[in-house]
C-alpha atoms as a PDB file:
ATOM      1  CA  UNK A   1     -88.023-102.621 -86.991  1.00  0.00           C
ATOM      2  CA  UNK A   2     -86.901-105.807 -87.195  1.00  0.00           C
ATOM      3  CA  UNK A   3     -85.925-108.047 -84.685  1.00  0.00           C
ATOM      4  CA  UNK A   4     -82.455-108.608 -85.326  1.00  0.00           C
ATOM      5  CA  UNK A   5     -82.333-104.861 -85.948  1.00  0.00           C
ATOM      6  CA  UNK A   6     -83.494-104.194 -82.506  1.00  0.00           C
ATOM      7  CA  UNK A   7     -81.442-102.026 -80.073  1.00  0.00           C
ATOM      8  CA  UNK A   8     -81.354-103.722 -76.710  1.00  0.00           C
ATOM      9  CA  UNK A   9     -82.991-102.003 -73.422  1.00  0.00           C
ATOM     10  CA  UNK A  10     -80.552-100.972 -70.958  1.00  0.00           C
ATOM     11  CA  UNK A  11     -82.671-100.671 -67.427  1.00  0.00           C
ATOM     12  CA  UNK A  12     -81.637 -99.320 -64.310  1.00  0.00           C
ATOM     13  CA  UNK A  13     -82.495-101.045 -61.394  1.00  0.00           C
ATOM     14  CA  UNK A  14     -79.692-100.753 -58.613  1.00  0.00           C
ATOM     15  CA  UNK A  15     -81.481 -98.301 -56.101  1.00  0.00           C
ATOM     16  CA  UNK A  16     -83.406 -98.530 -53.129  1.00  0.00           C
ATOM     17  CA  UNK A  17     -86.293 -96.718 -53.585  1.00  0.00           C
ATOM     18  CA  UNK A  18     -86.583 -95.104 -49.900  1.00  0.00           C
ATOM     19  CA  UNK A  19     -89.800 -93.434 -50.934  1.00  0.00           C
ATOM     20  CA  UNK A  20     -91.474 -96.932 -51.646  1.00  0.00           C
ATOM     21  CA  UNK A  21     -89.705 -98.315 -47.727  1.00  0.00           C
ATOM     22  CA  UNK A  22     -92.625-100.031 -46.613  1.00  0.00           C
ATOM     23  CA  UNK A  23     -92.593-102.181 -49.523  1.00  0.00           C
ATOM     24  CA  UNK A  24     -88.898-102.164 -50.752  1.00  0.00           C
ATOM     25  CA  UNK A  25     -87.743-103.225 -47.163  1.00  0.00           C
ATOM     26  CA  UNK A  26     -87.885-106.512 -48.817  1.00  0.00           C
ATOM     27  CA  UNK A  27     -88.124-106.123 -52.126  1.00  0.00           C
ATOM     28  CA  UNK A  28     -85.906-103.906 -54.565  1.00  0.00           C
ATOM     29  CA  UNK A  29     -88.101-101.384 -56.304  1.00  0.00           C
ATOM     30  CA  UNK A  30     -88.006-103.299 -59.350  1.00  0.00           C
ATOM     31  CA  UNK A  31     -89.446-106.039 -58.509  1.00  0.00           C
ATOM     32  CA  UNK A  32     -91.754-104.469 -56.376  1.00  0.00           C
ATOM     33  CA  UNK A  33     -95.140-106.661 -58.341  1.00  0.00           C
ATOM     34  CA  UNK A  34     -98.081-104.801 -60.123  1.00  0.00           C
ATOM     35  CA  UNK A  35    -100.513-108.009 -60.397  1.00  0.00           C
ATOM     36  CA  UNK A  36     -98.760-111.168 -60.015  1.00  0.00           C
ATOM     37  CA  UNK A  37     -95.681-109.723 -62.095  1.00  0.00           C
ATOM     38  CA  UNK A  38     -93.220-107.145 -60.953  1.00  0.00           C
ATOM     39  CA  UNK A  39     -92.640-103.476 -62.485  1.00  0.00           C
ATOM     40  CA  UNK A  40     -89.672-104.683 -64.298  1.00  0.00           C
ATOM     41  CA  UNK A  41     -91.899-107.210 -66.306  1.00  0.00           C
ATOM     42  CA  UNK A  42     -94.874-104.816 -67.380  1.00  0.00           C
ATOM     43  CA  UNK A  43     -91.727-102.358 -68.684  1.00  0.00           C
ATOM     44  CA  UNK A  44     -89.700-105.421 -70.405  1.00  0.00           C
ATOM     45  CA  UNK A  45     -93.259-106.748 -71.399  1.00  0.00           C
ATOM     46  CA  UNK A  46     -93.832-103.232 -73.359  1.00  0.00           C
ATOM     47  CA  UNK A  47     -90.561-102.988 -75.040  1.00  0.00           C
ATOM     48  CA  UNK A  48     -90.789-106.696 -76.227  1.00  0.00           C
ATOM     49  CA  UNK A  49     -94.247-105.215 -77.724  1.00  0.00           C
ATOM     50  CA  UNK A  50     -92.064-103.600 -80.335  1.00  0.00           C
ATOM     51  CA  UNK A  51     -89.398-106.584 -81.288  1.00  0.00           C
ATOM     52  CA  UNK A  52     -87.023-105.679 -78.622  1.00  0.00           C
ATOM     53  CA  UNK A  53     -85.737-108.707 -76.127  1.00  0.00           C
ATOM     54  CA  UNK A  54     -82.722-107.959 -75.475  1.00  0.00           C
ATOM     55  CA  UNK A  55     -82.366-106.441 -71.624  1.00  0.00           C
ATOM     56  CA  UNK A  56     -79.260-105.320 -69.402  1.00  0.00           C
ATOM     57  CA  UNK A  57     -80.513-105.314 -66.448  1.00  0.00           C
ATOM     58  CA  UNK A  58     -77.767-102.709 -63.514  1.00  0.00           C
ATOM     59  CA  UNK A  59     -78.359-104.487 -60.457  1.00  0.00           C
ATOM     60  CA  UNK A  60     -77.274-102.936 -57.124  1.00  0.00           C
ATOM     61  CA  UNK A  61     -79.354-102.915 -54.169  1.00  0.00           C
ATOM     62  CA  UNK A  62     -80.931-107.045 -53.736  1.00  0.00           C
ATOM     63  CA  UNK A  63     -79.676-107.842 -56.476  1.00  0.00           C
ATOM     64  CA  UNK A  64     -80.554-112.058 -55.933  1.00  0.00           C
ATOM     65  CA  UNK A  65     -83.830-111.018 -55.959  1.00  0.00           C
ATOM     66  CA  UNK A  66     -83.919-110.220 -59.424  1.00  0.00           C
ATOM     67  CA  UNK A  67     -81.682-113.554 -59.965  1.00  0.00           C
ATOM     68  CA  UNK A  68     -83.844-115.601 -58.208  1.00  0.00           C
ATOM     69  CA  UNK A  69     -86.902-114.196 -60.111  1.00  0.00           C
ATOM     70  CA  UNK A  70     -84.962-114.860 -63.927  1.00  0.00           C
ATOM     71  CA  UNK A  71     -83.180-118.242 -62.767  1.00  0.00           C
ATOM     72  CA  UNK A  72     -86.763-119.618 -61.979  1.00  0.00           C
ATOM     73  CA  UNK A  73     -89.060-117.884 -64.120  1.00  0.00           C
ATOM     74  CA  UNK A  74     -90.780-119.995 -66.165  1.00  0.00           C
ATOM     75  CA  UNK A  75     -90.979-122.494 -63.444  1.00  0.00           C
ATOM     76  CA  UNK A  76     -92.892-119.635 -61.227  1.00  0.00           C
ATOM     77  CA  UNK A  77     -94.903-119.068 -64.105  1.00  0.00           C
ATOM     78  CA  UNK A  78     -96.130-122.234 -65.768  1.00  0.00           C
ATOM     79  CA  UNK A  79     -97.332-125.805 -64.951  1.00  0.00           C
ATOM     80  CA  UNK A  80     -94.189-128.449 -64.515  1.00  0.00           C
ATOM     81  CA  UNK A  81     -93.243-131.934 -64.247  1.00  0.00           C
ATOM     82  CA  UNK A  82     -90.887-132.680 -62.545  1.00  0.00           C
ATOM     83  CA  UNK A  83     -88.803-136.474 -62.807  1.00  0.00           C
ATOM     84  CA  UNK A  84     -86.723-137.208 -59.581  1.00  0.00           C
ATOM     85  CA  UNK A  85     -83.631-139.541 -58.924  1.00  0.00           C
ATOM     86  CA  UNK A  86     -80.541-140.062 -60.747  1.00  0.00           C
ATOM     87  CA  UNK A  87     -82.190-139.151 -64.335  1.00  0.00           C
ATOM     88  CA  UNK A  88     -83.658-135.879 -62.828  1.00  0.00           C
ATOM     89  CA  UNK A  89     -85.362-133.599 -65.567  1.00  0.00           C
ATOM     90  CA  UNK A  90     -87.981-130.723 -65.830  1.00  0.00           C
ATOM     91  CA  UNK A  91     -90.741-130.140 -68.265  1.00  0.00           C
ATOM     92  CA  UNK A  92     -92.268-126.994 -68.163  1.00  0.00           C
ATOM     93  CA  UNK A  93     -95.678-126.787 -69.812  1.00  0.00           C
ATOM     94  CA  UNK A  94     -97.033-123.789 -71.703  1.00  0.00           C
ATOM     95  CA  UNK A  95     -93.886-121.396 -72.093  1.00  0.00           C
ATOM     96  CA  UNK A  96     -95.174-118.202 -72.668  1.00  0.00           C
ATOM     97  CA  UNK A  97     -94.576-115.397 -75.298  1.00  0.00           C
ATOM     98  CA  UNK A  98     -91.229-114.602 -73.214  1.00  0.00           C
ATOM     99  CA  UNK A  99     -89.159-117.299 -73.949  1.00  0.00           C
ATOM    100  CA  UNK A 100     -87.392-115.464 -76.581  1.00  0.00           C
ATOM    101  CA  UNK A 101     -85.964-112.776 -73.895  1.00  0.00           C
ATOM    102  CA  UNK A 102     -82.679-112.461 -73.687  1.00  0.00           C
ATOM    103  CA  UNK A 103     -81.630-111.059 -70.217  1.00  0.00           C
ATOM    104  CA  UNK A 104     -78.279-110.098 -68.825  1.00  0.00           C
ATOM    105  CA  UNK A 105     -78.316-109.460 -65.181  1.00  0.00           C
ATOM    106  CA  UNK A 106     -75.093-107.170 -64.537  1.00  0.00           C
ATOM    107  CA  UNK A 107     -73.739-105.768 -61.106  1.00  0.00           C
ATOM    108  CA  UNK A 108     -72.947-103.001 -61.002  1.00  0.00           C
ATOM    109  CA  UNK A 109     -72.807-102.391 -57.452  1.00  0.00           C
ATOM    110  CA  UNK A 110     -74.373-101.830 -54.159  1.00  0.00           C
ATOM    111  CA  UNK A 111     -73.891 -97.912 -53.959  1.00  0.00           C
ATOM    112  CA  UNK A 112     -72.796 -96.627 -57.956  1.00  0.00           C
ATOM    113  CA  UNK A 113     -74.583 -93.549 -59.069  1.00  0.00           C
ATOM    114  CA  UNK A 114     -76.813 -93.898 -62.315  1.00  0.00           C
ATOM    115  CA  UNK A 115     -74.210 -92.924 -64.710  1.00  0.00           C
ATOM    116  CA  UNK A 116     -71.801 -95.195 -63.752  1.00  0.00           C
ATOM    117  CA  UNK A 117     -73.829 -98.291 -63.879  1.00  0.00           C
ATOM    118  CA  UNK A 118     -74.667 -97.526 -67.669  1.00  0.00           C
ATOM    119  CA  UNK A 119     -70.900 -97.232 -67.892  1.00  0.00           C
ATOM    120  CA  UNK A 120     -70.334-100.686 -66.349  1.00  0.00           C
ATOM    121  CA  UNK A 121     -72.923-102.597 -67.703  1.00  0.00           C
ATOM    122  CA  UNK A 122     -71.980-101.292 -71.674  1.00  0.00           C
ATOM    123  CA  UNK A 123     -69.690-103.771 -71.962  1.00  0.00           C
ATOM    124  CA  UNK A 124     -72.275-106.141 -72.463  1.00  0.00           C
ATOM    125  CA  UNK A 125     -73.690-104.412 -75.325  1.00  0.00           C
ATOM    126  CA  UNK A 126     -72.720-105.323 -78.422  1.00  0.00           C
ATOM    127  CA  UNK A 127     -69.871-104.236 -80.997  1.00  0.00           C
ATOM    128  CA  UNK A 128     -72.710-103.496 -83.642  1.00  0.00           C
ATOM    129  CA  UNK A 129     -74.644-101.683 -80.857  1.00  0.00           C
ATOM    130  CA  UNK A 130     -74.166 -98.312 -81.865  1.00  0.00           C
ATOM    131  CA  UNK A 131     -77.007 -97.224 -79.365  1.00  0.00           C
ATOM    132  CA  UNK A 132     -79.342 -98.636 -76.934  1.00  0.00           C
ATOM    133  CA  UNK A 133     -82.790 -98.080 -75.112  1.00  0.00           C
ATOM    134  CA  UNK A 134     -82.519 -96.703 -71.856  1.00  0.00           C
ATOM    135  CA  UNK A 135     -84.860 -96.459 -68.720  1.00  0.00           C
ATOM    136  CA  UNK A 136     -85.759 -96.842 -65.599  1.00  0.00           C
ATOM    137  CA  UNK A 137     -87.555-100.080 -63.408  1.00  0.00           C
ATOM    138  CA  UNK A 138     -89.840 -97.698 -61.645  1.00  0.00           C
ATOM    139  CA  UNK A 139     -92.014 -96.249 -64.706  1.00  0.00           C
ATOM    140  CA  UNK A 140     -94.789 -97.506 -67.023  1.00  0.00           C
ATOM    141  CA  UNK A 141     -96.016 -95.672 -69.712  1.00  0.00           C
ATOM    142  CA  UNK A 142     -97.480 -96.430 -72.996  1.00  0.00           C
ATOM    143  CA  UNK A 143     -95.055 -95.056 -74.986  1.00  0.00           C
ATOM    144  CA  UNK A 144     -94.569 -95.866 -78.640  1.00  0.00           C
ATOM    145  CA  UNK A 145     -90.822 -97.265 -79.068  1.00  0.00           C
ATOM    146  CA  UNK A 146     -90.808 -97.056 -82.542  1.00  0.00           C
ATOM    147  CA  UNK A 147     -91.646 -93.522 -82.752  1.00  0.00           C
ATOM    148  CA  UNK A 148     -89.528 -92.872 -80.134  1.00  0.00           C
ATOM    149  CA  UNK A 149     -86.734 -94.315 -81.866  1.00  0.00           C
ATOM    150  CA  UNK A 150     -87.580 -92.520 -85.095  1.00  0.00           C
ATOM    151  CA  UNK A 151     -87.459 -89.070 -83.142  1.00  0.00           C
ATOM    152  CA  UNK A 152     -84.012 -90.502 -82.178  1.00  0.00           C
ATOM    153  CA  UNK A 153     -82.570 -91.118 -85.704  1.00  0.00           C
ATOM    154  CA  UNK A 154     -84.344 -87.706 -87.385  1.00  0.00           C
ATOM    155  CA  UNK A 155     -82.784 -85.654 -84.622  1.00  0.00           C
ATOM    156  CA  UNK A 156     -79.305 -87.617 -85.013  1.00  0.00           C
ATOM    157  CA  UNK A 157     -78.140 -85.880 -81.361  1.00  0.00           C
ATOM    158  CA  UNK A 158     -75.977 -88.572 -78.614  1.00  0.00           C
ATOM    159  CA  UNK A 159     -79.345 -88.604 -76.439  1.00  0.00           C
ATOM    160  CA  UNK A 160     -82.860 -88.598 -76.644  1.00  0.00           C
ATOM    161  CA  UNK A 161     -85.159 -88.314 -73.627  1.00  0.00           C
ATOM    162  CA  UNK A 162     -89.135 -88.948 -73.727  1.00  0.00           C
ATOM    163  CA  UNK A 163     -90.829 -85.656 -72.572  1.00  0.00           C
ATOM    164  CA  UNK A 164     -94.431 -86.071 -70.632  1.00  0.00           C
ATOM    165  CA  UNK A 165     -96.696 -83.994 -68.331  1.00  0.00           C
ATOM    166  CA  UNK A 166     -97.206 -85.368 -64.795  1.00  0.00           C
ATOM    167  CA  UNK A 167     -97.595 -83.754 -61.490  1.00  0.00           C
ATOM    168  CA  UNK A 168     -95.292 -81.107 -60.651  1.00  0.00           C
ATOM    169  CA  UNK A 169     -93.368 -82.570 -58.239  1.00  0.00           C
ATOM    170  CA  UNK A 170     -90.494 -83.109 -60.751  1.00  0.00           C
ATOM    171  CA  UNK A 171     -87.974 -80.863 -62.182  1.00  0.00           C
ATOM    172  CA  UNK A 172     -88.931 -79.647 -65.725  1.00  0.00           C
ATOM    173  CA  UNK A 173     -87.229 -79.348 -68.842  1.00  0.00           C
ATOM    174  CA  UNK A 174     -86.734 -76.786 -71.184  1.00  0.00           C
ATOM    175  CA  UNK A 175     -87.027 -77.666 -74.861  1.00  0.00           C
ATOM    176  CA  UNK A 176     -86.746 -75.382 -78.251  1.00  0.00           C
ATOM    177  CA  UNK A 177     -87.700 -76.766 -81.524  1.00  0.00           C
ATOM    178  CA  UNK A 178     -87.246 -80.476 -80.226  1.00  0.00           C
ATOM    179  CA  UNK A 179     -83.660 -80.234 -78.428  1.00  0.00           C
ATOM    180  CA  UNK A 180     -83.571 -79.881 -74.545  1.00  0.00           C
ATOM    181  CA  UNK A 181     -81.797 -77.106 -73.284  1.00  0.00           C
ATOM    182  CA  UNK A 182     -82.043 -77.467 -69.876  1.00  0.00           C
ATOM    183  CA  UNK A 183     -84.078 -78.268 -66.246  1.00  0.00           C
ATOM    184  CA  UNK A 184     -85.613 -75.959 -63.825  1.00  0.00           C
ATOM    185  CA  UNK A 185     -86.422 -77.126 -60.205  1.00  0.00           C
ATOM    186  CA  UNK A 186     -89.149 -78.685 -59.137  1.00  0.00           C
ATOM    187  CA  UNK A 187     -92.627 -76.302 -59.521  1.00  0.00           C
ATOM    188  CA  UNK A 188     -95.805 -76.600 -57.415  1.00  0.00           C
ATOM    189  CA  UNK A 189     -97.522 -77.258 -60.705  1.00  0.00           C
ATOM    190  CA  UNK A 190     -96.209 -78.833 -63.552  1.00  0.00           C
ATOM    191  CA  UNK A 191     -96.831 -76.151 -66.487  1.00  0.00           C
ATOM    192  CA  UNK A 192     -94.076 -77.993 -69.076  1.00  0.00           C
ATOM    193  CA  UNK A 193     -92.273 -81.206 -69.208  1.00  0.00           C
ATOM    194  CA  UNK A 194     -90.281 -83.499 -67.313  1.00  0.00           C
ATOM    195  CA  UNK A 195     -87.789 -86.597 -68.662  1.00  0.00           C
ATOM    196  CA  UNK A 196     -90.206 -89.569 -68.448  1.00  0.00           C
ATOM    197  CA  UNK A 197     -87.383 -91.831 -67.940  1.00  0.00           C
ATOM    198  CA  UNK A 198     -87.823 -93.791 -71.529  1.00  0.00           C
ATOM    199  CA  UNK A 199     -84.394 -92.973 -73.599  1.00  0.00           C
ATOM    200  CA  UNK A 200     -82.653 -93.484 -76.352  1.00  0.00           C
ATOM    201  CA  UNK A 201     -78.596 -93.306 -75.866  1.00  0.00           C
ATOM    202  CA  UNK A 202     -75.560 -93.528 -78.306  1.00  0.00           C
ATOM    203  CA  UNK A 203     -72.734 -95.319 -77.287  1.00  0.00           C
ATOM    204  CA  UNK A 204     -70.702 -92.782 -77.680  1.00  0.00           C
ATOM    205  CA  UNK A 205     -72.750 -90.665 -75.120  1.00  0.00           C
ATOM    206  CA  UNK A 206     -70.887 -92.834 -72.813  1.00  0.00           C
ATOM    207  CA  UNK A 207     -67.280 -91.738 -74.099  1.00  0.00           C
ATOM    208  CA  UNK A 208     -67.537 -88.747 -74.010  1.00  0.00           C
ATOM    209  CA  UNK A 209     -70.059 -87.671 -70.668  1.00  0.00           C
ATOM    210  CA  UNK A 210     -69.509 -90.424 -68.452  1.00  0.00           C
ATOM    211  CA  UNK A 211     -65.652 -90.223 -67.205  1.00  0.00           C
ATOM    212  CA  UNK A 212     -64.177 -93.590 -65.750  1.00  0.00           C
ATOM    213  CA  UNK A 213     -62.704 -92.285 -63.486  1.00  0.00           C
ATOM    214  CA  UNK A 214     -65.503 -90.450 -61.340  1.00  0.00           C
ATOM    215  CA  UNK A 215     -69.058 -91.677 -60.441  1.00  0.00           C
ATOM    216  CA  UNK A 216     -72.206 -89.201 -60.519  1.00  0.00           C
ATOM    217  CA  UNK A 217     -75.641 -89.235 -60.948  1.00  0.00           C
ATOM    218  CA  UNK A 218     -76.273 -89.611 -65.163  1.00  0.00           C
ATOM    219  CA  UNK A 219     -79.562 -86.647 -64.597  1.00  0.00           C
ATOM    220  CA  UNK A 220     -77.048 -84.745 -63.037  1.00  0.00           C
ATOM    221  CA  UNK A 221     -74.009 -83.657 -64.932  1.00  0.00           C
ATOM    222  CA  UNK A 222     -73.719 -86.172 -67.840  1.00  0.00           C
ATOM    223  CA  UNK A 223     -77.158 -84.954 -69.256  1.00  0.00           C
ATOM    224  CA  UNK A 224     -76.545 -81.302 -68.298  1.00  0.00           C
ATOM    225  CA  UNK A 225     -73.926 -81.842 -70.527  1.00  0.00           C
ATOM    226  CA  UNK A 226     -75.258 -82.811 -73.515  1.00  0.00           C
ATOM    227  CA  UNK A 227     -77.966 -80.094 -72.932  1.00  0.00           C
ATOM    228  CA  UNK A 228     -75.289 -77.812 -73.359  1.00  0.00           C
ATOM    229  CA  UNK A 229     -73.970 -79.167 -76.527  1.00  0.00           C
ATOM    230  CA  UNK A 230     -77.267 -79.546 -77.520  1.00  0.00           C
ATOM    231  CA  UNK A 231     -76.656 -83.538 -77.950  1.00  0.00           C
ATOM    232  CA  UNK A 232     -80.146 -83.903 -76.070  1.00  0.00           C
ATOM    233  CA  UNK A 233     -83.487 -84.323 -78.355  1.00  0.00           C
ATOM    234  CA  UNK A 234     -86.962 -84.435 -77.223  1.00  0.00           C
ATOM    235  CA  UNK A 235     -89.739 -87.086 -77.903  1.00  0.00           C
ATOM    236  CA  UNK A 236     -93.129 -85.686 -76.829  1.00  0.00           C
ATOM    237  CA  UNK A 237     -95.012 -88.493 -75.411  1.00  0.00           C
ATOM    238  CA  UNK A 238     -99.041 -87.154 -74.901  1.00  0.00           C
ATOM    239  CA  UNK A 239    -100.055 -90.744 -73.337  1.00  0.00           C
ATOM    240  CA  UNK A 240    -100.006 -92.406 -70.099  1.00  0.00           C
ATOM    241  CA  UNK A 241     -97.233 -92.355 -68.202  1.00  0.00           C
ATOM    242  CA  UNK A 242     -96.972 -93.007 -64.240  1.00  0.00           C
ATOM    243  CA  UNK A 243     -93.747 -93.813 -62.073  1.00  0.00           C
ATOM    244  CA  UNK A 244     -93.957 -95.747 -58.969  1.00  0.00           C
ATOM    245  CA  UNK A 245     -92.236 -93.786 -55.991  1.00  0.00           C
ATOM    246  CA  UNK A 246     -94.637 -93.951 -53.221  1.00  0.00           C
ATOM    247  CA  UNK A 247     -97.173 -96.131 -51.774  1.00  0.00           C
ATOM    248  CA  UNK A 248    -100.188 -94.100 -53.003  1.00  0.00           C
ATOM    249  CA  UNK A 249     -98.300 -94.801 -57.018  1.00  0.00           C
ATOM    250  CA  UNK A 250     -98.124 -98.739 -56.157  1.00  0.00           C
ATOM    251  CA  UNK A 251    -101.875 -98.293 -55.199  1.00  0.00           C
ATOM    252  CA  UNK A 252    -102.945 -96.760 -57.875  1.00  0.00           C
ATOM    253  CA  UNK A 253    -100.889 -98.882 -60.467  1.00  0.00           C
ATOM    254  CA  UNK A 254    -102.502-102.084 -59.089  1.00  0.00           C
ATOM    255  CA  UNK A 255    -105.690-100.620 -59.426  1.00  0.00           C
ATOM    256  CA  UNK A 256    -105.472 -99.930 -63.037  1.00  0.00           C
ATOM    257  CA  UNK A 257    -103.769-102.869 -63.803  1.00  0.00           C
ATOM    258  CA  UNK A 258    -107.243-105.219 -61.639  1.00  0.00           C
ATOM    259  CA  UNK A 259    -109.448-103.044 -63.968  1.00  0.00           C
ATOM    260  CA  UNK A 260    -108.018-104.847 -66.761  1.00  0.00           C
ATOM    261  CA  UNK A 261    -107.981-101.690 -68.241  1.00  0.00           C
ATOM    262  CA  UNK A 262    -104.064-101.281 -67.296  1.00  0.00           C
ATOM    263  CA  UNK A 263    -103.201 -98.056 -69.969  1.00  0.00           C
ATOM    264  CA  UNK A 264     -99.561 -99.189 -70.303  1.00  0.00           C
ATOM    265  CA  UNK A 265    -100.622-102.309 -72.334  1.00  0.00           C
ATOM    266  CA  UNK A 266    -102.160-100.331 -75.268  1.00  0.00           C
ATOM    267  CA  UNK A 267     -99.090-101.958 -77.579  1.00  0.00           C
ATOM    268  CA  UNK A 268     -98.692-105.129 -76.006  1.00  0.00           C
ATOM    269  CA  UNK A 269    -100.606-106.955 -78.504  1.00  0.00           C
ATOM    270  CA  UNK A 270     -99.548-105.881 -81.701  1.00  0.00           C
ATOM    271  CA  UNK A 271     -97.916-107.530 -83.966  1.00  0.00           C
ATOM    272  CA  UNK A 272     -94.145-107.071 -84.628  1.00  0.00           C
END
């Protein structure tokens, strides 16, 4: 896909992550770092992997935390001179691969619900946008986008969620010849799929499940929604895939990622 073809990534990152407290006392979950980079990077460093720069980021909960990181990036993460006095400047030496990334850093409040965040921050999508990536800052997976988004286009429904096997302390999902028809509660064991948190949505998912006038939770009744329209497709996604909701996940993520043998970086040097 080509670049100026690209979709942008819509990510939600208001919340506070309560499972993760030791760590997010400080920190929003987020930017909570695998490495010497946060979550938020490794995800945004993925979907830049396929072309795709262009990230709406719905802040909440610390949200100068994630301004602070953006305003000052490049001089956190590269050499600089700096020239004092009245003529004051900044060189900044060896700008990295990101320095095309476009990021839009949108509040969207301290307490909305999932759904209405995506409903605040579309207005910074554009009027050619006709959909957009969608996912979460707590998830890294090495999920191919461009497949993905080819599952997306075939199946021509307002959503598409990324289906993967994890532990089975997540609700499942039920799913017929590639369209999800609903979720079950959470099972001791895991014996089908759950949402994997990397979507595609059409902007007019927006118009016609998320009402202006009411906040709620987009996995709650937005989705079931579209399930029951059958406006919700499937990808199957047989790779890694790992959130980060407790101590023990930040563990292990930082543990894969010092092996240098960090799965969700299979794509990350391909070339676009």
């Amino acid at each position: 896909m080509a670049l100026n073809q690209s979709p942008p990534v819509m990510i939600l990152c208001g919340g506070k992550g309560t499972r993760l407290r030791d760590v997010t006392e400080l920190l929003p979950k987020p930017m909570v770092p695998i490495g010497k980079q946060p979550i938020i990077w490794h995800i945004m460093r993925s979907y830049a992997s396929f072309g795709i720069t262009r990230f709406i980021l719905c802040l909440g909960y610390k949200r100068e935390e994630f301004i602070d990181y953006f305003l000052n990036y490049h001089a956190r993460s590269t050499d600089i001179t700096v020239k004092l006095g009245r003529n004051r400047s900044i060189v900044y030496h060896d700008i990295s691969g990101e320095d095309d990334w476009e990021v839009t850093l949108a509040d969207t409040g301290q307490e909305t619900m999932t759904a209405g965040r995506i409903r605040l921050a579309a207005r910074y999508l554009n009027a050619d946008d006709r959909y957009f990536h969608l996912t979460y800052g707590d998830a890294v997976a090495d999920i191919d986008v461009d497949k993905l988004m080819e599952t997306h286009l075939k199946q021509q429904k307002l959503l598409t969620l990324s289906a993967v096997n994890p532990s089975g302390r997540f609700g499942e999902m039920t799913i017929e010849k590639g369209i999800v028809k609903g979720f079950s509660e959470k099972p001791a064991i895991c014996e089908r799929h759950i949402n994997g948190g990397f979507m595609v949505m059409e902007k007019a998912f927006i118009d016609k499940y998320i009402p202006k006038e009411r906040d709620m939770f987009l996995e709650s009744e937005p989705i079931a929604k579209a399930t029951a329209d059958d406006e919700a497709a499937a990808y199957f996604h047989h790779g890694f895939w790992q959130c980060m909701d407790t101590p023990r996940e930040h563990q292990l993520l930082n543990e894969l990622w010092d092996s240098g043998k960090a799965p969700w970086t299979k794509w990350w040097n391909r070339n676009v």
